[in-house]
Protein backbone atom coordinates (compact mmCIF):
# COMPACT_ATOMS: atom_id res chain seq x y z
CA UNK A 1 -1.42 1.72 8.67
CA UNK A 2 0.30 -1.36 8.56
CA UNK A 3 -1.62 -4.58 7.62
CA UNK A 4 0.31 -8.04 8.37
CA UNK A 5 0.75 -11.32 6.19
CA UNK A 6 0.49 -13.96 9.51
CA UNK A 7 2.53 -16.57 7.92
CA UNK A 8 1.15 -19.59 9.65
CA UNK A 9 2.42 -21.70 7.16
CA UNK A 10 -0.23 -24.20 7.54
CA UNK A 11 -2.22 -25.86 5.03
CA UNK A 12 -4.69 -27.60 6.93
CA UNK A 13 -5.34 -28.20 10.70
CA UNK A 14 -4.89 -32.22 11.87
CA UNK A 15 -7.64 -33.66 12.58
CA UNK A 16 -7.78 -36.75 15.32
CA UNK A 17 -11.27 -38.41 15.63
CA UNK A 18 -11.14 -41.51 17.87
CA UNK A 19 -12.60 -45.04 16.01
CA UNK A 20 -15.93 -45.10 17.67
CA UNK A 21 -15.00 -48.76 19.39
CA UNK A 22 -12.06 -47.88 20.77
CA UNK A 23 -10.71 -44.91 23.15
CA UNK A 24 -6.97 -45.26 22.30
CA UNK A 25 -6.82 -41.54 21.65
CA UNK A 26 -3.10 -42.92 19.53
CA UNK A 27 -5.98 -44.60 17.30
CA UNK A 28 -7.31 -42.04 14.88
CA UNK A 29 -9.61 -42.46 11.96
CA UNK A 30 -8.01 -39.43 9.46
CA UNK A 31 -4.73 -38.96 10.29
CA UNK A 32 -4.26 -36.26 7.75
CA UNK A 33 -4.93 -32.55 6.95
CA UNK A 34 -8.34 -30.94 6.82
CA UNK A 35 -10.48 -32.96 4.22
CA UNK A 36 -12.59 -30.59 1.37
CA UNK A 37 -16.05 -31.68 3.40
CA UNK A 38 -14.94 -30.13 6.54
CA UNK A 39 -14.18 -26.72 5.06
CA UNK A 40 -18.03 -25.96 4.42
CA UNK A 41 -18.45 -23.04 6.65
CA UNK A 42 -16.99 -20.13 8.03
CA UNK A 43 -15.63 -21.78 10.95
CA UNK A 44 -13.06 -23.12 8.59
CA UNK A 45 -12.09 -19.62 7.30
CA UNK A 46 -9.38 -19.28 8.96
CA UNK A 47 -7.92 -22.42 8.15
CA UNK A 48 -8.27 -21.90 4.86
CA UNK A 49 -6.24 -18.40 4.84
CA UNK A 50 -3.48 -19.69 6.71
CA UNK A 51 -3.14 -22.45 3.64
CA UNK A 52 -3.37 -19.43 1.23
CA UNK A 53 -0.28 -17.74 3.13
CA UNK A 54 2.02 -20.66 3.22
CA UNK A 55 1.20 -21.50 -0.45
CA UNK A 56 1.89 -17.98 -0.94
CA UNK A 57 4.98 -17.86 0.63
CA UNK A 58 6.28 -20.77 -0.67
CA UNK A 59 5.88 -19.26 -4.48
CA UNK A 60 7.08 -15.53 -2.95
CA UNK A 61 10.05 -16.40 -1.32
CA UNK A 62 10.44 -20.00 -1.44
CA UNK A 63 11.62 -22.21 2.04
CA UNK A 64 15.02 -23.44 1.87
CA UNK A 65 16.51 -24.18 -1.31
CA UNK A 66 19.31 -26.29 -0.14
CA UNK A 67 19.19 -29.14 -2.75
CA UNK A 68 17.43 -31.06 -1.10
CA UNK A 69 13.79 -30.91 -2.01
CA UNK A 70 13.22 -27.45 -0.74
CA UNK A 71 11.81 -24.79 -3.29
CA UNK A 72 12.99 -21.25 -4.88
CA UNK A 73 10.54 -18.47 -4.54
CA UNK A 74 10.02 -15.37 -7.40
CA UNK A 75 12.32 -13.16 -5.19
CA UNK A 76 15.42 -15.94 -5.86
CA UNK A 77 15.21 -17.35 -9.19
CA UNK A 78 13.27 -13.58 -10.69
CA UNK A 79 16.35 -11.85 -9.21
CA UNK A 80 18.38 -14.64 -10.02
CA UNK A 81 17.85 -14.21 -13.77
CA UNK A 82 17.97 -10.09 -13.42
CA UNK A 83 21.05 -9.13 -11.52
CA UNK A 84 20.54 -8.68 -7.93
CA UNK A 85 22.12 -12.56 -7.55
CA UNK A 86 25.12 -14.47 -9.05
CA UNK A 87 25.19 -17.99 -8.52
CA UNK A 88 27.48 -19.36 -6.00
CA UNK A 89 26.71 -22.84 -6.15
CA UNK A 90 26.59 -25.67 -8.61
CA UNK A 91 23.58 -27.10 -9.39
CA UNK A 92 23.11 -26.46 -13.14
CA UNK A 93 19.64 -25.54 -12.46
CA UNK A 94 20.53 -22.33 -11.02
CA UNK A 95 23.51 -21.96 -12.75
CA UNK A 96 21.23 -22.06 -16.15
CA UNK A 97 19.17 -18.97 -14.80
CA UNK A 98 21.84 -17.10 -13.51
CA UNK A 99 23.66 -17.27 -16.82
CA UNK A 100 20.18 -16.43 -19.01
CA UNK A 101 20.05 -19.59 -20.96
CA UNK A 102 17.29 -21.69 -19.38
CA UNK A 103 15.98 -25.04 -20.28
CA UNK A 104 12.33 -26.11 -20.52
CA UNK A 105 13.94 -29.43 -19.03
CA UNK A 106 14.74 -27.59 -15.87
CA UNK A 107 13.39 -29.13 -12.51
CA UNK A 108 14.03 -26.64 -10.05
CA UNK A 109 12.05 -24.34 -12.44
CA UNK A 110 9.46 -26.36 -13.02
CA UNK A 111 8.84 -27.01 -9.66
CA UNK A 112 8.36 -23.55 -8.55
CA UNK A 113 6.42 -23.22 -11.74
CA UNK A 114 3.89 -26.03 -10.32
CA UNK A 115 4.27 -23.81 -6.72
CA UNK A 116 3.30 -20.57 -8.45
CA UNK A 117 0.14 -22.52 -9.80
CA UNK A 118 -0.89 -23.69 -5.96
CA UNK A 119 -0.10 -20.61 -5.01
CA UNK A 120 -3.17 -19.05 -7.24
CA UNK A 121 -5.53 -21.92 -7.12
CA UNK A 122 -5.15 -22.21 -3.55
CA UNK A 123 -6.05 -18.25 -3.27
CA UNK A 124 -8.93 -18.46 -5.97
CA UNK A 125 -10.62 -21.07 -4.00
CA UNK A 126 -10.09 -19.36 -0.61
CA UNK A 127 -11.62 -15.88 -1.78
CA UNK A 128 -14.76 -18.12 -3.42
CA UNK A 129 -14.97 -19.79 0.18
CA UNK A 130 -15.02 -16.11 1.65
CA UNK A 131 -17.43 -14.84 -0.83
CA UNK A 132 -19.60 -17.93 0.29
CA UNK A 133 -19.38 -17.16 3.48
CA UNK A 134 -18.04 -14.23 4.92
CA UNK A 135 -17.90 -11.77 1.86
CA UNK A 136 -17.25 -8.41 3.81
CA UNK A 137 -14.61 -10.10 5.87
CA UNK A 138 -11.32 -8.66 5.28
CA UNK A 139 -10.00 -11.74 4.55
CA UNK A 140 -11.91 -11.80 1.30
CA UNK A 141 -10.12 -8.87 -0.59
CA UNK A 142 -6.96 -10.58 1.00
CA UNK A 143 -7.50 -14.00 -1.11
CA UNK A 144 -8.50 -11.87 -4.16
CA UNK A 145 -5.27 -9.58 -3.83
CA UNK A 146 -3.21 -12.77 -3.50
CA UNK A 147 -4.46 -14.37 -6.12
CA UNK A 148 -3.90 -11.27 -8.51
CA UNK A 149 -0.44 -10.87 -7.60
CA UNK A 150 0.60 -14.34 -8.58
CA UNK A 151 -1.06 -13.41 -12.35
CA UNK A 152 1.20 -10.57 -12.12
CA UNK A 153 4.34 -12.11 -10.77
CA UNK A 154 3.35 -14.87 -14.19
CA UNK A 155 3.36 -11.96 -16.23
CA UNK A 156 6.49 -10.17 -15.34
CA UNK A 157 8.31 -13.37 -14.44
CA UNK A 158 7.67 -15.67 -17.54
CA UNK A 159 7.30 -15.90 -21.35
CA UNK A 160 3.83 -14.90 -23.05
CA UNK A 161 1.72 -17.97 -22.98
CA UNK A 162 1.37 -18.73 -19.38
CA UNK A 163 -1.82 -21.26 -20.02
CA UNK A 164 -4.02 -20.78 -16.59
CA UNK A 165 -5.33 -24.21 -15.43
CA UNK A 166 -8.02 -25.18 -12.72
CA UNK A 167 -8.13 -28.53 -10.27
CA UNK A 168 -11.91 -28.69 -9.71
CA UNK A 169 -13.03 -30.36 -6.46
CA UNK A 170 -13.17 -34.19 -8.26
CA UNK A 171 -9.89 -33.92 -8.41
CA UNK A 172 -10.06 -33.48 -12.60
CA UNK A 173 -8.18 -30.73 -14.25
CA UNK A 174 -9.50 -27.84 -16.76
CA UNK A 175 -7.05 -27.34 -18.64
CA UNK A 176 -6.52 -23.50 -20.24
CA UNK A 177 -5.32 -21.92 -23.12
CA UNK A 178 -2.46 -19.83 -23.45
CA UNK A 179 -2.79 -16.09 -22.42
CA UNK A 180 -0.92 -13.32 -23.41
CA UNK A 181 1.00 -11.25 -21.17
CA UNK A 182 -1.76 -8.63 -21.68
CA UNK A 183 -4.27 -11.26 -20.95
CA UNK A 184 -2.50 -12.20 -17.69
CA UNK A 185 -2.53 -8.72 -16.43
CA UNK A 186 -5.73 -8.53 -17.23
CA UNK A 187 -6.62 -11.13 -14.69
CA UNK A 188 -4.62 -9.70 -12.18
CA UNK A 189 -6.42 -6.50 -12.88
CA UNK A 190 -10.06 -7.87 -12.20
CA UNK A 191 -8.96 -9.41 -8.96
CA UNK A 192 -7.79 -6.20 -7.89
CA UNK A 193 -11.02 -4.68 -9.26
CA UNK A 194 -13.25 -7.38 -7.22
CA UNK A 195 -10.77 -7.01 -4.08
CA UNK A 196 -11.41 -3.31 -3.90
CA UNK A 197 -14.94 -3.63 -4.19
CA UNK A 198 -15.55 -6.19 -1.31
CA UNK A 199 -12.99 -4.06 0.78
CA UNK A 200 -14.34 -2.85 4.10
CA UNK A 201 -11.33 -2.31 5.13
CA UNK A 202 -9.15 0.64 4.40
CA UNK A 203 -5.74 -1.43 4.77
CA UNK A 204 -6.64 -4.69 2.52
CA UNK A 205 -8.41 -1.35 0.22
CA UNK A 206 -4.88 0.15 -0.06
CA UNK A 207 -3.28 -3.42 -0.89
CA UNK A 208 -5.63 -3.84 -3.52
CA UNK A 209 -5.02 -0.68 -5.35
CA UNK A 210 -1.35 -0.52 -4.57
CA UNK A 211 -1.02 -4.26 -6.32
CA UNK A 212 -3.37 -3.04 -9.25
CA UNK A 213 -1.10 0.16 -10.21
CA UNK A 214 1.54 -2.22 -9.98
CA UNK A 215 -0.32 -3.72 -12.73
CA UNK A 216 -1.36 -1.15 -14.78
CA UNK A 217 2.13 -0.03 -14.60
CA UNK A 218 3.43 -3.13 -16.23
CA UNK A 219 1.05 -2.21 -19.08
CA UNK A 220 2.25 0.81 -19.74
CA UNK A 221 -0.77 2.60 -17.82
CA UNK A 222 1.70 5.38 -16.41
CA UNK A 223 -0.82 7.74 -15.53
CA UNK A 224 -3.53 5.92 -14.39
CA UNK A 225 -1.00 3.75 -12.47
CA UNK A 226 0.03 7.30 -10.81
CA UNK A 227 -3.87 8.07 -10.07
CA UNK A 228 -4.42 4.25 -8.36
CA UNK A 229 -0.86 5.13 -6.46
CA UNK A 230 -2.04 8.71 -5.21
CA UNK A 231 -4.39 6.82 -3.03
CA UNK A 232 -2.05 4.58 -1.05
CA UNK A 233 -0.29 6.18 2.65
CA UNK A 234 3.78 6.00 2.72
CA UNK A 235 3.12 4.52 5.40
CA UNK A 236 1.36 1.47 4.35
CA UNK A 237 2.69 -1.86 4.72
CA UNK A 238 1.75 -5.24 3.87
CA UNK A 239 4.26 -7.62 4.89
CA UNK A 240 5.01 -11.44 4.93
CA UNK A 241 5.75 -12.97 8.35
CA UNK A 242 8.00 -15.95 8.90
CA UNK A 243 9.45 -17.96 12.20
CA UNK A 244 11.78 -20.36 12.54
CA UNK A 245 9.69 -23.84 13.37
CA UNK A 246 9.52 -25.26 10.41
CA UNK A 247 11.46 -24.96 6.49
CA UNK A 248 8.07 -23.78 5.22
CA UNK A 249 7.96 -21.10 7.62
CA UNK A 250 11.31 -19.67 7.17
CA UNK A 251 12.43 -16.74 5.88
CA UNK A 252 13.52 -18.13 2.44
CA UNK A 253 15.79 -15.24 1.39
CA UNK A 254 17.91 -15.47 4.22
CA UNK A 255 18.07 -19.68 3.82
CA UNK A 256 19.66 -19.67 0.49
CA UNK A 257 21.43 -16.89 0.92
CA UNK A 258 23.55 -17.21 3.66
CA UNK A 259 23.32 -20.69 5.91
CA UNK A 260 22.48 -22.27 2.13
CA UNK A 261 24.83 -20.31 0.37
CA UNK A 262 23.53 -21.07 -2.91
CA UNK A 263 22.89 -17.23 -3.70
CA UNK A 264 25.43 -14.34 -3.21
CA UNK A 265 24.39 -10.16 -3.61
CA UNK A 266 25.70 -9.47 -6.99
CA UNK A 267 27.38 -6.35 -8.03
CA UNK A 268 27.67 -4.70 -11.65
CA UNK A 269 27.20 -8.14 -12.73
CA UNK A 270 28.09 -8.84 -16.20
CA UNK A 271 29.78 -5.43 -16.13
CA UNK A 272 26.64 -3.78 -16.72
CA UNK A 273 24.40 -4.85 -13.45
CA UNK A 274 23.33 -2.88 -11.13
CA UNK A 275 26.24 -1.35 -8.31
CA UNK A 276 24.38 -3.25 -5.35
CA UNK A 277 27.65 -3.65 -2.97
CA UNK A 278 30.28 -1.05 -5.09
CA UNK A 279 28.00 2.21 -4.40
CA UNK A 280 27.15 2.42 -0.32
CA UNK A 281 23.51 2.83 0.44
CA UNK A 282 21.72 2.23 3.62
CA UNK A 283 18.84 1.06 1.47
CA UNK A 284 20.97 -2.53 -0.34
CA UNK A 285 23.22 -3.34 3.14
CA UNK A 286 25.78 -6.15 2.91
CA UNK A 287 28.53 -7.63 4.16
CA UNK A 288 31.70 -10.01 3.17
CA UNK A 289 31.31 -13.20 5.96
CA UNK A 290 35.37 -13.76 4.65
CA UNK A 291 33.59 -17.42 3.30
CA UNK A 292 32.38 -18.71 0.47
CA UNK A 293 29.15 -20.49 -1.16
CA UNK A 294 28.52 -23.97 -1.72
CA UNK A 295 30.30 -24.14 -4.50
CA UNK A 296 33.57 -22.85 -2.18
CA UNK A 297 34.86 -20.82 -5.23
CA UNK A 298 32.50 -17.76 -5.15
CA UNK A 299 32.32 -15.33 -2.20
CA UNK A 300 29.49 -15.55 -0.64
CA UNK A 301 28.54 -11.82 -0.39
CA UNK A 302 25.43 -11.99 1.92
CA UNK A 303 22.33 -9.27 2.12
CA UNK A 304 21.46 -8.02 5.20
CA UNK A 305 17.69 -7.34 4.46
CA UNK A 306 16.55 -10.20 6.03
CA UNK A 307 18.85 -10.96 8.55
CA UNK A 308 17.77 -14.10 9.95
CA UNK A 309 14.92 -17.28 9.15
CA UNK A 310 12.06 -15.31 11.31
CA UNK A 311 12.27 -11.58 9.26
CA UNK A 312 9.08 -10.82 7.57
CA UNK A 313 9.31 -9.91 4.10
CA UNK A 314 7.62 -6.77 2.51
CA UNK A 315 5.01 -7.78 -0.63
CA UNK A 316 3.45 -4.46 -0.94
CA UNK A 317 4.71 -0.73 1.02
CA UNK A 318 3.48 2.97 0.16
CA UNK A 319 7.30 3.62 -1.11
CA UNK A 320 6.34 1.46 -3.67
CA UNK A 321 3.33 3.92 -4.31
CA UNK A 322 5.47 6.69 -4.57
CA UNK A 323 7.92 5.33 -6.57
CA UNK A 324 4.69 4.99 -9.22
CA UNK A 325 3.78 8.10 -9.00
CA UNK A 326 7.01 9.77 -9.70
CA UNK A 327 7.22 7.32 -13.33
CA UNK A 328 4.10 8.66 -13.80
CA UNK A 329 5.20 12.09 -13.42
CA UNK A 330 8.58 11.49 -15.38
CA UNK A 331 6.49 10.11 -18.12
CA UNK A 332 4.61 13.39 -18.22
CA UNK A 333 7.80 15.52 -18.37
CA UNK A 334 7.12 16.82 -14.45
CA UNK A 335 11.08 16.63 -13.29
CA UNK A 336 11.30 20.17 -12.46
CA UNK A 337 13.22 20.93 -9.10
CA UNK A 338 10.99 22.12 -6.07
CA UNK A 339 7.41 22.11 -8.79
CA UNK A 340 7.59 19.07 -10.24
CA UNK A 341 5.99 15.95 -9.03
CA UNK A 342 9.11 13.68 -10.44
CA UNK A 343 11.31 14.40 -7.64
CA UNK A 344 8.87 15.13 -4.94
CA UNK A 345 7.42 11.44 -5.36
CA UNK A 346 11.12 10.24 -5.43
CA UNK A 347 12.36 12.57 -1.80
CA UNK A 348 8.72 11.67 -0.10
CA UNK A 349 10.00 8.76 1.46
CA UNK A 350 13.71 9.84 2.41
CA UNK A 351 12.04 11.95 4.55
CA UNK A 352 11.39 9.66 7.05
CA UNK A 353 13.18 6.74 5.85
CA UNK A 354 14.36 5.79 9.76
CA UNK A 355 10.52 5.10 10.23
CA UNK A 356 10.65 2.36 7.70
CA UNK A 357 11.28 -0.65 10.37
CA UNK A 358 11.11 -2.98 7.51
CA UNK A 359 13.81 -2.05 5.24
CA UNK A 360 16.01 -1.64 8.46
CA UNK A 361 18.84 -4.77 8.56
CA UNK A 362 19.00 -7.06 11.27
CA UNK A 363 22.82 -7.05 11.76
CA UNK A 364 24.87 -10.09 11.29
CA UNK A 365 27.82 -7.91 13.19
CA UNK A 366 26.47 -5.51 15.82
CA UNK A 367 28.17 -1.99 15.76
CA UNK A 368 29.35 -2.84 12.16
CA UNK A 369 28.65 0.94 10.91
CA UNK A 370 26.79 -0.50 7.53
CA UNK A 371 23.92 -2.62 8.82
CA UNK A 372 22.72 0.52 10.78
CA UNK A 373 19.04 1.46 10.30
CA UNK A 374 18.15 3.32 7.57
CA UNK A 375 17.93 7.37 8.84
CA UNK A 376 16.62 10.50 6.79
CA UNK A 377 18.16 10.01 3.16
CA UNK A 378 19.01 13.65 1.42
CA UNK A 379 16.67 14.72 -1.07
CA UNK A 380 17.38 14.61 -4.54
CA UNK A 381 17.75 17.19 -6.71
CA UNK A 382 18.22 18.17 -10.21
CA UNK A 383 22.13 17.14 -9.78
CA UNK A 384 21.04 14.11 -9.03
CA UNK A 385 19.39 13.32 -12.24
CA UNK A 386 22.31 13.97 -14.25
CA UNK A 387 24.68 12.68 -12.25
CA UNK A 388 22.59 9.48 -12.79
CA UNK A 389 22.49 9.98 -16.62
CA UNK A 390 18.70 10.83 -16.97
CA UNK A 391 15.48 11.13 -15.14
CA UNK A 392 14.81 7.56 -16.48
CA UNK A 393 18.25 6.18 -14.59
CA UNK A 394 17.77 7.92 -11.63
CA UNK A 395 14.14 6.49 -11.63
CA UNK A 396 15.21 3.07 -11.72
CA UNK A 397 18.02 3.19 -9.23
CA UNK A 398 15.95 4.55 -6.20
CA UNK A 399 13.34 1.40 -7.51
CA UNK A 400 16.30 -0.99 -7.43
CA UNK A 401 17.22 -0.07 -3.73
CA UNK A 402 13.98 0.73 -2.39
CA UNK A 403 12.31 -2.87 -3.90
CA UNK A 404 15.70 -5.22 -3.20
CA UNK A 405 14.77 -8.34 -3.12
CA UNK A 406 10.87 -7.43 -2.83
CA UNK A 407 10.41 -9.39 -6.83
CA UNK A 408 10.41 -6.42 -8.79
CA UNK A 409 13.89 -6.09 -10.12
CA UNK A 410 13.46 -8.93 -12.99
CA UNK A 411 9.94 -7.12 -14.04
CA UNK A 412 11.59 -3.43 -13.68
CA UNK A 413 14.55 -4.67 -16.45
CA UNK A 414 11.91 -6.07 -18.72
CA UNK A 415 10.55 -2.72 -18.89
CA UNK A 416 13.31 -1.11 -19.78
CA UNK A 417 13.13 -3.31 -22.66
CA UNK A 418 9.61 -2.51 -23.40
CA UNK A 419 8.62 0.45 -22.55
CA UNK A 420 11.81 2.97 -22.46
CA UNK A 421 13.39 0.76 -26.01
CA UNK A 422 16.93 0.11 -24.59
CA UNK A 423 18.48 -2.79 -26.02
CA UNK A 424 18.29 -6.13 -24.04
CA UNK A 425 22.41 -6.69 -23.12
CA UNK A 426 22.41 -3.10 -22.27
CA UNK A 427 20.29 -4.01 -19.45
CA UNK A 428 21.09 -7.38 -18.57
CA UNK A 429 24.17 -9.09 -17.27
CA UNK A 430 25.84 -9.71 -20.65
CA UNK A 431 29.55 -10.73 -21.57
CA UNK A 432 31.51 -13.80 -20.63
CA UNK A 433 29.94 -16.13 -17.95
CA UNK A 434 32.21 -16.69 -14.57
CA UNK A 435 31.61 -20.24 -14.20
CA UNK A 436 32.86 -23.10 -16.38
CA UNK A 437 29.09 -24.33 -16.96
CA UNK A 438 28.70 -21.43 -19.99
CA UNK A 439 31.43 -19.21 -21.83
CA UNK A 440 29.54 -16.14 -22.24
CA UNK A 441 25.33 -14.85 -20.87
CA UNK A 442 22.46 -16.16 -23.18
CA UNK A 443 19.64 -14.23 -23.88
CA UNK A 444 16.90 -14.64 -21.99
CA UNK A 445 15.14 -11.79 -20.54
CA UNK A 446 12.27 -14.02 -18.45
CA UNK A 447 11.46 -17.73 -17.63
CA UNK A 448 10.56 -20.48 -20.08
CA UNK A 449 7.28 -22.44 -19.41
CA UNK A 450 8.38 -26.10 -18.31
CA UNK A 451 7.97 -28.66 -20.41
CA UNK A 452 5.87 -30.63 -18.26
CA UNK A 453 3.24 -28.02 -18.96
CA UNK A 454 2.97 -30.42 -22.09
CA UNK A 455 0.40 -32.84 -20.80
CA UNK A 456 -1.80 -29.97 -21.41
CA UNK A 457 -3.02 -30.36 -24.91
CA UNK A 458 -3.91 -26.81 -24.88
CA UNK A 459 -0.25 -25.88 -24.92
CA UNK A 460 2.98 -26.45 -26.93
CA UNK A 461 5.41 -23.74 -26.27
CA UNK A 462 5.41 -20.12 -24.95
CA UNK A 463 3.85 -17.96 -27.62
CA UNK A 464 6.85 -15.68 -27.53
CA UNK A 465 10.24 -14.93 -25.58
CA UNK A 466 9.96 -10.88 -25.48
CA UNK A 467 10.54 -8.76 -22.82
């Protein structure tokens, strides 16, 4: 099955009404987006979802991060701090994440902070407008599914003590408390419950429960994480679509990657990232444009993922299912060659890998041998896990290709942390820093909460820094 994200990147239809003395059709009365009394029935449904996909996008993948206004997006500044990016720029914004020492005084960060928050408010209110509405519409589990994923992109993004706010409809703020990690996934949990029940339809079923194992993963739920996954087609797909009319349509990965060049494909960053360009893999495709970023010092090593503004993105996939269900099976000691469920979760989808149009590269270079599509990958096999150095390694690797650039890598290292108890510079770029901005890495393992958050009086600072 394969259920579509239409990025229409709008957030509101314009609306011309003619002054009622004068024809001049130039003349119009509201020259602005829809207004909150016009989106009182279904008829404005749709509307409302394509505003719910743009904010989305915006806060998933950002537009075009060029310094000049536009905005980063969880897949860029999460794998930005982890170590599927290196800088190759110089705004000290980025610079600051990329070398793990982050200021609450940062503005790029804050603003996507703010953009995460529209994001989920814009969702919330969408699914109550469905639930009004049109409750069994498919669109309704969408908006509920959307809005849990931003809790969980909060949770394994930034610092315990995200406080969740709400802009009511006089324009006033309630302002919330700080939640726990815990208590964020929690959220994300019950929209995922409340999307699957209003489901009547089996692929916005399967995005719900997909996004909820995700989830229950992050709290340590392995095996009921593995049941929830066990449900979800290879397969599926839910993907984000973008074009190239406007910034806020565009494929924002691609932007400040290459034409931007504010982002470059790391490799063993730190001398201890991940081997993203050094080991070959059809999977985490590259290629050397002989140029550099905008800083012209670094070379701007360039994905090839997303190989232009208009390629969708993937949010959710069935590899993603299996890769759950063979941690769950890992954590249950089920790694046995040909029985066990460890490596037959793992092989399931490089069976058919070549049917996987959307982690196929659009080339830069045509006939270059290594942005070819993706064909059958060889199973793995007992070999495999100790050439890797562990069940646990080998586990993580196939994640780290399979989910490039998909926003899981920063929440993947953080569970290292916590859940498998290896020791924070063992996972994260560590050492001395490459640029002149910092001598060595900090410490930070996730995102600060901005200190604009401040003019809540419910908050004062994150309630802790832990992975």
């Amino acid at each position: 099955m394969r259920n579509t994200s239409k990025l229409l990147a709008l957030v509101g239809v314009a609306v011309l009404v003619p002054l009622a003395s004068c024809n001049d059709p130039l003349r119009v009365s509201i020259p602005d987006i829809v207004q909150p009394g016009q989106l009182s029935d279904s008829a404005a449904l749709g509307t409302v979802r394509a505003g719910v996909l743009g904010d989305f996008a915006i806060a998933y993948t950002g537009d075009h991060p060029d310094g000049s206004g536009g905005t980063e997006g969880v897949i860029m500044y999460g794998g930005l701090l982890a170590d599927e990016w290196i800088n190759s720029e110089t705004f000290p914004t980025r610079i600051e994440v990329d070398a793990r020492t982050i200021q609450v005084t940062n503005a790029d960060v804050d603003l996507w902070f703010r953009r995460m928050h529209q994001a989920r408010n814009s969702a919330e209110k969408a699914a109550a407008k469905f639930a009004q509405f049109a409750s069994t519409d498919p669109g309704h589990a969408e908006m509920l599914t959307l809005a849990g994923l931003t809790y969980v992109f909060f949770a394994e993004t930034w610092c315990s003590g995200v406080p969740i706010s709400h802009l009511n409809a006089d324009g006033s703020i309630t302002y919330g408390v700080p939640l726990t990690t815990h208590q964020i996934l929690d959220t994300a949990r019950a929209r995922f419950d409340q999307a699957i029940a209003v489901s009547t339809d089996p692929g916005m079923t399967a995005f719900a429960t997909l996004a909820k194992a995700r989830a229950v993963l992050d709290s340590g739920g392995f095996a009921a994480a593995g049941a929830l996954a066990a449900g979800v087609p290879t397969n599926f797909v839910y993907v984000e679509e973008h074009s190239e009319n406007t910034d806020r349509e565009n494929n924002g990965v691609f932007n400040g990657n290459f034409p931007d060049g504010r982002y470059a494909v790391a490799d063993r960053e730190g001398t201890n990232g991940f081997p993203f360009r050094s080991v070959a893999d059809p999977r985490t495709t590259w290629i050397d444009p002989a140029t550099t970023g905008f800083d012209n010092q670094t070379e701007l090593w360039t994905q090839q993922r997303y190989g232009s503004r208009k390629t969708p993105i993937t949010v959710a996939t069935g590899v993603e299912a299996r890769l759950i269900q063979a941690e769950a099976a890992l954590q249950a000691g089920d790694t046995l060659l040909n029985t066990g469920q460890f490596l037959t979760q793992l092989n399931d989808p490089r069976a058919n890998a070549g049917a996987r149009a959307y982690f196929d590269p659009n080339p830069f270079v045509l006939g270059d041998p290594s942005t070819q599509p993706i064909g059958v990958l060889p199973n793995l096999t007992t070999a495999d896990i100790t050439a890797a150095g562990g069940a646990v390694n080998l586990l993580f690797n196939e994640r780290a290709r399979w989910l490039w650039f998909t926003a899981h890598r920063l929440g993947d290292m953080r569970r290292l942390i916590r859940q498998y108890g290896r020791a924070a510079n063992s996972v994260f770029p560590t050492g001395p820093y490459f640029k002149v901005n910092f001598a060595s890495y900090g410490n930070d393992v996730n995102f600060p909460i901005p200190i604009t958050e401040k003019q809540n009086p419910n908050f004062s600072a994150c309630l802790d820094r832990l992975p």
